[in-house]
C-alpha atoms as a PDB file:
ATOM      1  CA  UNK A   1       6.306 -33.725 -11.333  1.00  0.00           C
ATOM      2  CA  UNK A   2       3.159 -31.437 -12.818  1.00  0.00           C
ATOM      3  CA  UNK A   3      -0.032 -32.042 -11.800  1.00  0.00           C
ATOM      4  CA  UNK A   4      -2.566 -31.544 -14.870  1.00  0.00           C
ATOM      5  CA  UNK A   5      -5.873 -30.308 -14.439  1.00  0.00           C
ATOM      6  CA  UNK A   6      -7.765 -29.850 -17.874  1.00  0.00           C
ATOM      7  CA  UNK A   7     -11.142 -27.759 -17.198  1.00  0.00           C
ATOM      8  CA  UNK A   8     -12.622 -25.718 -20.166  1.00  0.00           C
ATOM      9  CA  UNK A   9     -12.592 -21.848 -19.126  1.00  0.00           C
ATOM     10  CA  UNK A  10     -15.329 -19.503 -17.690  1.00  0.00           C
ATOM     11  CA  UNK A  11     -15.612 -18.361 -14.478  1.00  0.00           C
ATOM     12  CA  UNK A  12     -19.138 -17.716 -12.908  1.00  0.00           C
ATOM     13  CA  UNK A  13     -18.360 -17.344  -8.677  1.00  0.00           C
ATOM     14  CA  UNK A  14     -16.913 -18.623  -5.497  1.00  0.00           C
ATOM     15  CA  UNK A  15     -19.262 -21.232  -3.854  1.00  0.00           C
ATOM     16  CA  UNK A  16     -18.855 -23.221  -0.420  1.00  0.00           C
ATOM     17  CA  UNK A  17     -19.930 -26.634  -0.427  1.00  0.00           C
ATOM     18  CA  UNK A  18     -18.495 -29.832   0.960  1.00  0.00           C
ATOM     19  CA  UNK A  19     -15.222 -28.547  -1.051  1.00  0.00           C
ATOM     20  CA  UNK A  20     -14.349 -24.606  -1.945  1.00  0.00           C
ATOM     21  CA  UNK A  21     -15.546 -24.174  -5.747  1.00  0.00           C
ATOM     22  CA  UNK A  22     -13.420 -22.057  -7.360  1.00  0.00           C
ATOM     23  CA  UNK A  23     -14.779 -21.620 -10.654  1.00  0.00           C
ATOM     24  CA  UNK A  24     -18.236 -22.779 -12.237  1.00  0.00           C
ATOM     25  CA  UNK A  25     -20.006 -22.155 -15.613  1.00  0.00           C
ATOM     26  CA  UNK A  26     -21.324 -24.062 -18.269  1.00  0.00           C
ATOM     27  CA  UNK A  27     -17.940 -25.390 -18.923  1.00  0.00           C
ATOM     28  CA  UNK A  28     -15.937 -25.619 -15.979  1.00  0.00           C
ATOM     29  CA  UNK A  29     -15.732 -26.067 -12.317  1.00  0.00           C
ATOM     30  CA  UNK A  30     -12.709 -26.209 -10.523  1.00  0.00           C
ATOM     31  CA  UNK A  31     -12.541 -27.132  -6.557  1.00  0.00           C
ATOM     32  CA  UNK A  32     -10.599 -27.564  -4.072  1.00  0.00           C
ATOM     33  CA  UNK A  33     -10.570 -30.030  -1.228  1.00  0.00           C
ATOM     34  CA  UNK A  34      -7.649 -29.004   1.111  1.00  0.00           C
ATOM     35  CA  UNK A  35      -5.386 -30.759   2.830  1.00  0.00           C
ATOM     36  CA  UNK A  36      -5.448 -34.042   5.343  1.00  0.00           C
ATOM     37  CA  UNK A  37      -4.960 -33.377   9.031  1.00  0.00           C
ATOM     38  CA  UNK A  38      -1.408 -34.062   8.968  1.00  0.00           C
ATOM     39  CA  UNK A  39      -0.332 -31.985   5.729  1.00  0.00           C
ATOM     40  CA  UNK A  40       0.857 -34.688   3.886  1.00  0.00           C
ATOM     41  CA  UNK A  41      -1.721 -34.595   1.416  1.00  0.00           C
ATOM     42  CA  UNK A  42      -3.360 -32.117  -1.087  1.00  0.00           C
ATOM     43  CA  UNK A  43      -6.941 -32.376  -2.567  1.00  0.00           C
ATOM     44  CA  UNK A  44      -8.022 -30.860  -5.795  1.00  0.00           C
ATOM     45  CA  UNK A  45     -10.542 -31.985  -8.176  1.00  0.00           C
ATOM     46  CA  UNK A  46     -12.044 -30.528 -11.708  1.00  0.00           C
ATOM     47  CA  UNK A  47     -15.251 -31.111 -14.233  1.00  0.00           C
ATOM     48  CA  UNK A  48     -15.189 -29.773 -17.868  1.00  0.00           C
ATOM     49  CA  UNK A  49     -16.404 -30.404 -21.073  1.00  0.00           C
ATOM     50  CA  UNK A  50     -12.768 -31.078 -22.090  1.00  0.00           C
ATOM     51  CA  UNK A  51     -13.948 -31.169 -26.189  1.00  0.00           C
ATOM     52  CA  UNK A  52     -14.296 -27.148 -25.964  1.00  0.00           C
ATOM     53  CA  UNK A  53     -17.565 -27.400 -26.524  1.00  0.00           C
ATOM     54  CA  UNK A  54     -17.259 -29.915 -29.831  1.00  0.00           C
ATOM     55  CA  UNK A  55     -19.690 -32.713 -27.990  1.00  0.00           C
ATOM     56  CA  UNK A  56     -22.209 -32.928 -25.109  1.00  0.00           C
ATOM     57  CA  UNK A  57     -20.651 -33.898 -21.714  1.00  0.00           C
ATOM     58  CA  UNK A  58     -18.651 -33.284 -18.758  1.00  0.00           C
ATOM     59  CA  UNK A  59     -15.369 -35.222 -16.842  1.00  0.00           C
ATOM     60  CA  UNK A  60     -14.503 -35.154 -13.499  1.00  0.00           C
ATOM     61  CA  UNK A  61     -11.260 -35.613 -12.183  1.00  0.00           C
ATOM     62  CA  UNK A  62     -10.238 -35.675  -8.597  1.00  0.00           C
ATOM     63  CA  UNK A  63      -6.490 -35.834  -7.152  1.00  0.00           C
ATOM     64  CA  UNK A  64      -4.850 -36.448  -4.435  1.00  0.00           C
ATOM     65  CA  UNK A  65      -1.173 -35.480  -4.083  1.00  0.00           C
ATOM     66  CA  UNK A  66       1.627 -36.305  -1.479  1.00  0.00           C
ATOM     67  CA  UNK A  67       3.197 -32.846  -1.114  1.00  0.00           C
ATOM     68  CA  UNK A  68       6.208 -33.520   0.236  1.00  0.00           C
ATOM     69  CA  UNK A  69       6.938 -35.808  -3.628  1.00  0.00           C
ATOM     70  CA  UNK A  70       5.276 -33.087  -5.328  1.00  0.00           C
ATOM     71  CA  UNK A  71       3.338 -36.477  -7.106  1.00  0.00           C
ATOM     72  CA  UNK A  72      -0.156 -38.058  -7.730  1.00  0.00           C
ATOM     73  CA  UNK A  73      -0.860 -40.617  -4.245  1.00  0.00           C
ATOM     74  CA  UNK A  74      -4.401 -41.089  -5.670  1.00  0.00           C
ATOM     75  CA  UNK A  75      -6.655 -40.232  -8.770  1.00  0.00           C
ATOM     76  CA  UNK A  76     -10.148 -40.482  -9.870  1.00  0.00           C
ATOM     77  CA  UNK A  77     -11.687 -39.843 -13.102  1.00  0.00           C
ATOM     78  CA  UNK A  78     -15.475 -40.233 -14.360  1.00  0.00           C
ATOM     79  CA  UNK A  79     -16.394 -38.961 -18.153  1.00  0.00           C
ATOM     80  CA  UNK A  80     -20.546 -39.438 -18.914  1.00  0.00           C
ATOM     81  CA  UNK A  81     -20.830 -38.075 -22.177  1.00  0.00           C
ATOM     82  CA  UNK A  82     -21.943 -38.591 -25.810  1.00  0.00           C
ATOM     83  CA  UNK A  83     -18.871 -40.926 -26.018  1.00  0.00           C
ATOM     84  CA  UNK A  84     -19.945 -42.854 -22.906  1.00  0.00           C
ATOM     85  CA  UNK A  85     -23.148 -43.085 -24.970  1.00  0.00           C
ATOM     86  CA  UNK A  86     -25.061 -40.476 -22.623  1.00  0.00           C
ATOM     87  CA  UNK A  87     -26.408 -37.027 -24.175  1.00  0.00           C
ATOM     88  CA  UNK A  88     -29.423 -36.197 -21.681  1.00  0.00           C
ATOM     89  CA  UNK A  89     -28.175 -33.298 -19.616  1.00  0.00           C
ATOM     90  CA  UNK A  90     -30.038 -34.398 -16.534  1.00  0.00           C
ATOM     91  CA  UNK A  91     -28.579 -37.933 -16.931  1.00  0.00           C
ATOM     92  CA  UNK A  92     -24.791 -35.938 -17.315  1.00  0.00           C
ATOM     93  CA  UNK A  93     -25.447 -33.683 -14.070  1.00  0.00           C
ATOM     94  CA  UNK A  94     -26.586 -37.089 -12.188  1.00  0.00           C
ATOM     95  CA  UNK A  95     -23.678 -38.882 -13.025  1.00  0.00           C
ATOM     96  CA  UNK A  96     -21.451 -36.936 -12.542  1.00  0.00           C
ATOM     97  CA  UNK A  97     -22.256 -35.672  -8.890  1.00  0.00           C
ATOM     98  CA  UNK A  98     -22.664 -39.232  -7.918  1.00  0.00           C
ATOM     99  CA  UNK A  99     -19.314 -39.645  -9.033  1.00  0.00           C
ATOM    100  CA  UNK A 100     -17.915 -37.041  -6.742  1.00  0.00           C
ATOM    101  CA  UNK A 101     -19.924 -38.047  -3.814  1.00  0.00           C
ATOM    102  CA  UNK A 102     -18.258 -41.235  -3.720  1.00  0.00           C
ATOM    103  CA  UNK A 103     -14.832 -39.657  -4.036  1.00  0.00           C
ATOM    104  CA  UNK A 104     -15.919 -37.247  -1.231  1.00  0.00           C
ATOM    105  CA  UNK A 105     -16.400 -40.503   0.700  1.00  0.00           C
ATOM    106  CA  UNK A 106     -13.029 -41.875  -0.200  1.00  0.00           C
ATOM    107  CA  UNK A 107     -11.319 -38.596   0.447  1.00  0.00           C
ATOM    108  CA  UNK A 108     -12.591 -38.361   4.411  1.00  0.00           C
ATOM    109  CA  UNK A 109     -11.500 -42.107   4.899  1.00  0.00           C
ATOM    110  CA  UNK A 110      -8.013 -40.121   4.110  1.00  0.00           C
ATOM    111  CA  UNK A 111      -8.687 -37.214   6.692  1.00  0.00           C
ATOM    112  CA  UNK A 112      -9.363 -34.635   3.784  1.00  0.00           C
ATOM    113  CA  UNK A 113     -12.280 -32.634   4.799  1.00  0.00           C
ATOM    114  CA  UNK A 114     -12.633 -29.178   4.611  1.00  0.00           C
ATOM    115  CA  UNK A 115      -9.506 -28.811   5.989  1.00  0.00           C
ATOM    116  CA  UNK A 116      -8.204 -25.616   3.244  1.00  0.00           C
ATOM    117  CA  UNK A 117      -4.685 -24.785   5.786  1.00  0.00           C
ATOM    118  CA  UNK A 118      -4.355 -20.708   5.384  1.00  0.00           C
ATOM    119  CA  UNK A 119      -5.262 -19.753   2.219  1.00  0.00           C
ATOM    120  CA  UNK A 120      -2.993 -16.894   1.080  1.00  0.00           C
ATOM    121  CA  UNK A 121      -3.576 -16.257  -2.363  1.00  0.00           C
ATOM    122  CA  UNK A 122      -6.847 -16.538  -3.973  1.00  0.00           C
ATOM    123  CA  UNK A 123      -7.853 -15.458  -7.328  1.00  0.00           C
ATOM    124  CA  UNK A 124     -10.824 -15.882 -10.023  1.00  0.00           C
ATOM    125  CA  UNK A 125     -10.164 -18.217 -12.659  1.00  0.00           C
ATOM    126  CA  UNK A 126     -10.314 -17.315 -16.726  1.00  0.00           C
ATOM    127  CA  UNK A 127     -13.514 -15.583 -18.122  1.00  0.00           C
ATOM    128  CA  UNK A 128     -14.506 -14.361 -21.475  1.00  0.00           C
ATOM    129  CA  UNK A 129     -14.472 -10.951 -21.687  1.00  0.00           C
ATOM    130  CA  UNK A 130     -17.684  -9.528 -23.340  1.00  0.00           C
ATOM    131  CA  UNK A 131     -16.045  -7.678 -25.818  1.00  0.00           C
ATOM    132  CA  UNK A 132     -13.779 -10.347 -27.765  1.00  0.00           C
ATOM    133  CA  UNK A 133     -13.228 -13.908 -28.000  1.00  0.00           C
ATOM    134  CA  UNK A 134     -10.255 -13.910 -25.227  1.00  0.00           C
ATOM    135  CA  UNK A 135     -10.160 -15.193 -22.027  1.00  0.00           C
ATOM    136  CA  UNK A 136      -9.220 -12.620 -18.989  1.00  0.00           C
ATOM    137  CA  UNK A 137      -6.729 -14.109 -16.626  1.00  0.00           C
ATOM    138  CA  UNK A 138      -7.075 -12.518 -13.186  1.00  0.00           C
ATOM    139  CA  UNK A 139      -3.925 -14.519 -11.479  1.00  0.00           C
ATOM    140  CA  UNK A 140      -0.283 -13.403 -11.352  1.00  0.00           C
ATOM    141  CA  UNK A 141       3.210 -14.555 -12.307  1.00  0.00           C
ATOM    142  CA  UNK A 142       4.318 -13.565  -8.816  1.00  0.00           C
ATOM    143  CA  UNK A 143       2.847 -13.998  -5.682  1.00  0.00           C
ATOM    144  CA  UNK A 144       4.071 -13.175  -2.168  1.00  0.00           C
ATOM    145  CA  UNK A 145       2.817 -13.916   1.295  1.00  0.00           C
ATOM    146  CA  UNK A 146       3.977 -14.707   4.832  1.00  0.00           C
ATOM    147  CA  UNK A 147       3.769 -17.851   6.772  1.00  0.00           C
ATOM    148  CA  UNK A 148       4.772 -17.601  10.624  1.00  0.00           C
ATOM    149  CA  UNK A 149       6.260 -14.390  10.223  1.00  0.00           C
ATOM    150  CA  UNK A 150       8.482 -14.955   7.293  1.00  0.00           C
ATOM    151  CA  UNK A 151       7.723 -13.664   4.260  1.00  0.00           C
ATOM    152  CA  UNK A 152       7.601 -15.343   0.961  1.00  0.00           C
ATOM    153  CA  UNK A 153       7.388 -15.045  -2.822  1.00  0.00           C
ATOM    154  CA  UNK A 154       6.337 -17.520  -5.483  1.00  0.00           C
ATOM    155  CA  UNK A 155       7.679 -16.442  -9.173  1.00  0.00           C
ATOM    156  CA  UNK A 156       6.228 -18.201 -12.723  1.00  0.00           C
ATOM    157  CA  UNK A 157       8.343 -18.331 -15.531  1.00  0.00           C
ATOM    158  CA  UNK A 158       7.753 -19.133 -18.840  1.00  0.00           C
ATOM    159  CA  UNK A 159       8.681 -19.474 -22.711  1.00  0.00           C
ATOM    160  CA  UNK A 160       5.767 -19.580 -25.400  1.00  0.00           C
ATOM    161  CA  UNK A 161       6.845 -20.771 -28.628  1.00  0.00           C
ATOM    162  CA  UNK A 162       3.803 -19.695 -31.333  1.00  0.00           C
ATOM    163  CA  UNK A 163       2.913 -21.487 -34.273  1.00  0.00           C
ATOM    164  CA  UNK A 164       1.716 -19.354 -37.157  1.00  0.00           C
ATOM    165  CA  UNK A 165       0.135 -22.161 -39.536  1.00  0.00           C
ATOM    166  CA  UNK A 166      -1.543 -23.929 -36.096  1.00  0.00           C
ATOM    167  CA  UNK A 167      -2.239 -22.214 -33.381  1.00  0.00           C
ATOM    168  CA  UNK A 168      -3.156 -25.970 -31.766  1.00  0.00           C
ATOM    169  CA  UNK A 169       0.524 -26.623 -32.127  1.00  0.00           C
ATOM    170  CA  UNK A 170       2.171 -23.911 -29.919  1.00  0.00           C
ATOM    171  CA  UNK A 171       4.643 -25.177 -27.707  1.00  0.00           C
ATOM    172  CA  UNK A 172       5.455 -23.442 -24.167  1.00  0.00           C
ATOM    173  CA  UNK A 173       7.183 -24.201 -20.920  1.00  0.00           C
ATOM    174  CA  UNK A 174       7.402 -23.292 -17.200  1.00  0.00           C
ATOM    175  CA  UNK A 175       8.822 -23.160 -14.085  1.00  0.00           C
ATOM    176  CA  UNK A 176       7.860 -22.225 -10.317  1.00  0.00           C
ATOM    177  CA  UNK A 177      10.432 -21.248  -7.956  1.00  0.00           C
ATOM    178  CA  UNK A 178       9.931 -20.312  -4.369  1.00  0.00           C
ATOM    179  CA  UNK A 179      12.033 -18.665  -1.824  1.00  0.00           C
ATOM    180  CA  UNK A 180      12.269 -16.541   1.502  1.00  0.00           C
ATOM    181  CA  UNK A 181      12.551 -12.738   1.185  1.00  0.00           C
ATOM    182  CA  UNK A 182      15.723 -11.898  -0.051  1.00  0.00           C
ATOM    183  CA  UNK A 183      16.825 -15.626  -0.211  1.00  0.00           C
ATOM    184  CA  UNK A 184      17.600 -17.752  -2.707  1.00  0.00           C
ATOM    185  CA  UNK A 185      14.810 -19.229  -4.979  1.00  0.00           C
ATOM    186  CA  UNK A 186      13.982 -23.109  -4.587  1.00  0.00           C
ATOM    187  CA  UNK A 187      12.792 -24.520  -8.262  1.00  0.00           C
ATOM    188  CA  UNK A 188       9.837 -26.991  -6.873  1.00  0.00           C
ATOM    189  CA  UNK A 189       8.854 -27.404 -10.980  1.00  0.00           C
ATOM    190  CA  UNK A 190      10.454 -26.330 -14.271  1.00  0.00           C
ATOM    191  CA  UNK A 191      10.516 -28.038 -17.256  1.00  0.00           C
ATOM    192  CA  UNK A 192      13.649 -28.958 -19.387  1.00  0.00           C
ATOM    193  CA  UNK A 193      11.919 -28.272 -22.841  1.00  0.00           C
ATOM    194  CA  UNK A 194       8.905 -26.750 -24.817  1.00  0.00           C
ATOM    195  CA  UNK A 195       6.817 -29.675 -24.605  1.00  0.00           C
ATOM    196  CA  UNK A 196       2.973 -28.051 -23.300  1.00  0.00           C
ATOM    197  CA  UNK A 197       0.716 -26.603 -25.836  1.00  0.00           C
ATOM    198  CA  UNK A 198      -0.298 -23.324 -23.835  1.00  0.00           C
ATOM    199  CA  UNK A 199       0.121 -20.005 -25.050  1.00  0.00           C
ATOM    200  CA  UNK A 200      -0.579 -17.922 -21.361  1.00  0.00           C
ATOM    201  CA  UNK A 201       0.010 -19.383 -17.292  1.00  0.00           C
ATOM    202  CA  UNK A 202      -0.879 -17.801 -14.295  1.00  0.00           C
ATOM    203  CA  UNK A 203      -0.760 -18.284 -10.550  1.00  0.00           C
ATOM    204  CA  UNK A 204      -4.538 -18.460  -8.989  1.00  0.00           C
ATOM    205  CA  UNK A 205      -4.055 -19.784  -5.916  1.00  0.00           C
ATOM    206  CA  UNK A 206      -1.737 -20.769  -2.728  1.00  0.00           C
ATOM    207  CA  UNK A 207      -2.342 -22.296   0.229  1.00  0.00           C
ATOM    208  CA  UNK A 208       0.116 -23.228   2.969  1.00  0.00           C
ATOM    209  CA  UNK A 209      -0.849 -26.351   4.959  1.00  0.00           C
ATOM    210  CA  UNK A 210      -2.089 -27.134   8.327  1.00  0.00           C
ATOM    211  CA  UNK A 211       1.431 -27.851   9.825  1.00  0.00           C
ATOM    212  CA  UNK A 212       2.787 -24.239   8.365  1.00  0.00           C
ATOM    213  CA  UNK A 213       5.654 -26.828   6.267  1.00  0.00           C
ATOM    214  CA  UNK A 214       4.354 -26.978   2.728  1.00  0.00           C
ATOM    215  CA  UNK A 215       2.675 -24.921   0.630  1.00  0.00           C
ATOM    216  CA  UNK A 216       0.089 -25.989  -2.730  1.00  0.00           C
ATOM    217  CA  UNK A 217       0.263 -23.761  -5.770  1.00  0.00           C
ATOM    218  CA  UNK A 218      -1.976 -24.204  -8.647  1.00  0.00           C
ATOM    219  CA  UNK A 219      -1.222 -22.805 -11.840  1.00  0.00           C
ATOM    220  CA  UNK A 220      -3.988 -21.816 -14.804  1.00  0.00           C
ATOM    221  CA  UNK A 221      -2.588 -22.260 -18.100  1.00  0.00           C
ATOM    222  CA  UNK A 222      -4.894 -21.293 -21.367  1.00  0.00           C
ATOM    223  CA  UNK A 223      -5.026 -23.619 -24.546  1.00  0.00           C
ATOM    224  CA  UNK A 224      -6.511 -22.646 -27.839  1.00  0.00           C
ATOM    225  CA  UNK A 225      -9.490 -25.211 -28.807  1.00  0.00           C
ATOM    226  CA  UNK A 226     -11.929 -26.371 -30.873  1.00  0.00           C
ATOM    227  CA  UNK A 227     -13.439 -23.202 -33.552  1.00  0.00           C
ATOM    228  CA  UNK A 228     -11.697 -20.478 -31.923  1.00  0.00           C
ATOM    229  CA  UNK A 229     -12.503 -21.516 -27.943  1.00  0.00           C
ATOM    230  CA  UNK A 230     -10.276 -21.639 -24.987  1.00  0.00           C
ATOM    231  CA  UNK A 231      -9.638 -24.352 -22.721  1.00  0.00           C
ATOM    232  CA  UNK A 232      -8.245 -23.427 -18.971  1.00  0.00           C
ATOM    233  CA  UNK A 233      -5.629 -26.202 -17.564  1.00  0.00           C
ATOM    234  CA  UNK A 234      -5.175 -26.306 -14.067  1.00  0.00           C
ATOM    235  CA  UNK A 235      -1.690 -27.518 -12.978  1.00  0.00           C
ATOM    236  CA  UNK A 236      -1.131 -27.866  -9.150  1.00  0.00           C
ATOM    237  CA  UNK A 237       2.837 -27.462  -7.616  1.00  0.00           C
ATOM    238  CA  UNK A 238       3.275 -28.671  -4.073  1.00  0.00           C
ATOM    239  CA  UNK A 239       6.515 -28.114  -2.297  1.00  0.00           C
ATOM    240  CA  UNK A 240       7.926 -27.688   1.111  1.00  0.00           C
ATOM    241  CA  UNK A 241       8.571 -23.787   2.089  1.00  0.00           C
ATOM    242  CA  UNK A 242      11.960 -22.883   1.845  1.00  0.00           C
END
């Protein structure tokens, strides 16, 4: 099963804080929390203004997945925003990180801290180019690595279906597949049918867990929004290594 992620799209830098920000702008932040001590969990957590910039405010998400079931174990979501009936930007920021403090909290009671496992692939996420209105994906559809002594590549796939008359209604699908070099490739996600309204997916970062057994992939995947904007979707694989 896919994780989502939905975090409008800009990057700014990498930051270190009490989790690894990958991305941060006005829009978006994307982090990630690593893994517990035993590798049987992944962290991840986002904050957007998921309208595209249509109404003041932000939502965090944080997840927690079992990696071996490639599924949710635990999520958390705050939105403080004009629909929560807050617009003052200080009151947003507030709320928010006291939000993800909490979950912080939760997360170390479940022996996620700062624990990334060996980080193999690490890329910038989506940012507006100065030049047009599109957004420049730095990832990859293929990404390969070795893990103790074995080498590895991860291969995205995917069909994009455009709509002419409504761009909002494009459909698309993917798939990740994983295997050893010169091995056969082990599907951990594909999708039967066009069903996801993205028009462009990349790989932007791997990381194989403490143990060495499992790796977590997380996949960026671009949406057209609200007046001509871009929203980035961040969609997280786990699977053991083949």
């Amino acid at each position: 099963m896919m994780k989502r992620l939905l975090v409008s799209g800009i990057v700014a830098m990498f930051l270190l804080c009490p989790a690894i920000a990958l991305a941060q702008s006005s829009y978006t932040s994307l982090f990630i929390y690593g893994w517990s001590k035993d590798s049987q969990y992944w962290a991840f957590g986002e904050e957007g203004d998921y309208s595209g910039g249509a109404m003041v405010g932000k939502t965090a998400k944080i997840y927690v997945i079992n990696a071996a079931k490639n599924d949710f174990h635990k999520t958390w979501k705050k939105e403080v925003s004009e629909k929560t009936g807050v617009q003052d930007e200080d009151k947003i920021e507030s709320g928010i990180r006291a939000f993800q403090r909490d979950v912080r909290r939760k997360l170390k009671a479940r022996g996620i801290e700062k624990t990334m496992g060996r980080e193999v692939y690490k890329k910038r996420t989506a940012q507006w180019t100065e030049s047009d209105t599109k957004l420049r994906q730095f990832g990859s559809k293929r990404v390969s690595f070795t893990s103790g002594g074995i080498s590895y590549e991860i291969k995205l796939s995917d069909e994009v279906f455009p709509n002419k008359d409504n761009p909002w209604a494009t459909k698309s699908k993917f798939s990740i597949a994983m295997r050893r070099k010169g091995g056969p490739r082990k599907v951990l996600q594909a999708d039967k049918k066009p069903w996801r309204n993205f028009i462009e997916y990349r790989i932007v970062y791997v990381s194989v867990s403490p143990c060495g057994t499992h790796a977590a992939v997380l996949v960026e995947a671009i949406q057209n929004a609200f007046e001509n904007a871009k929203i980035s979707h961040y969609k997280a694989v786990c699977g053991k290594l083949p």
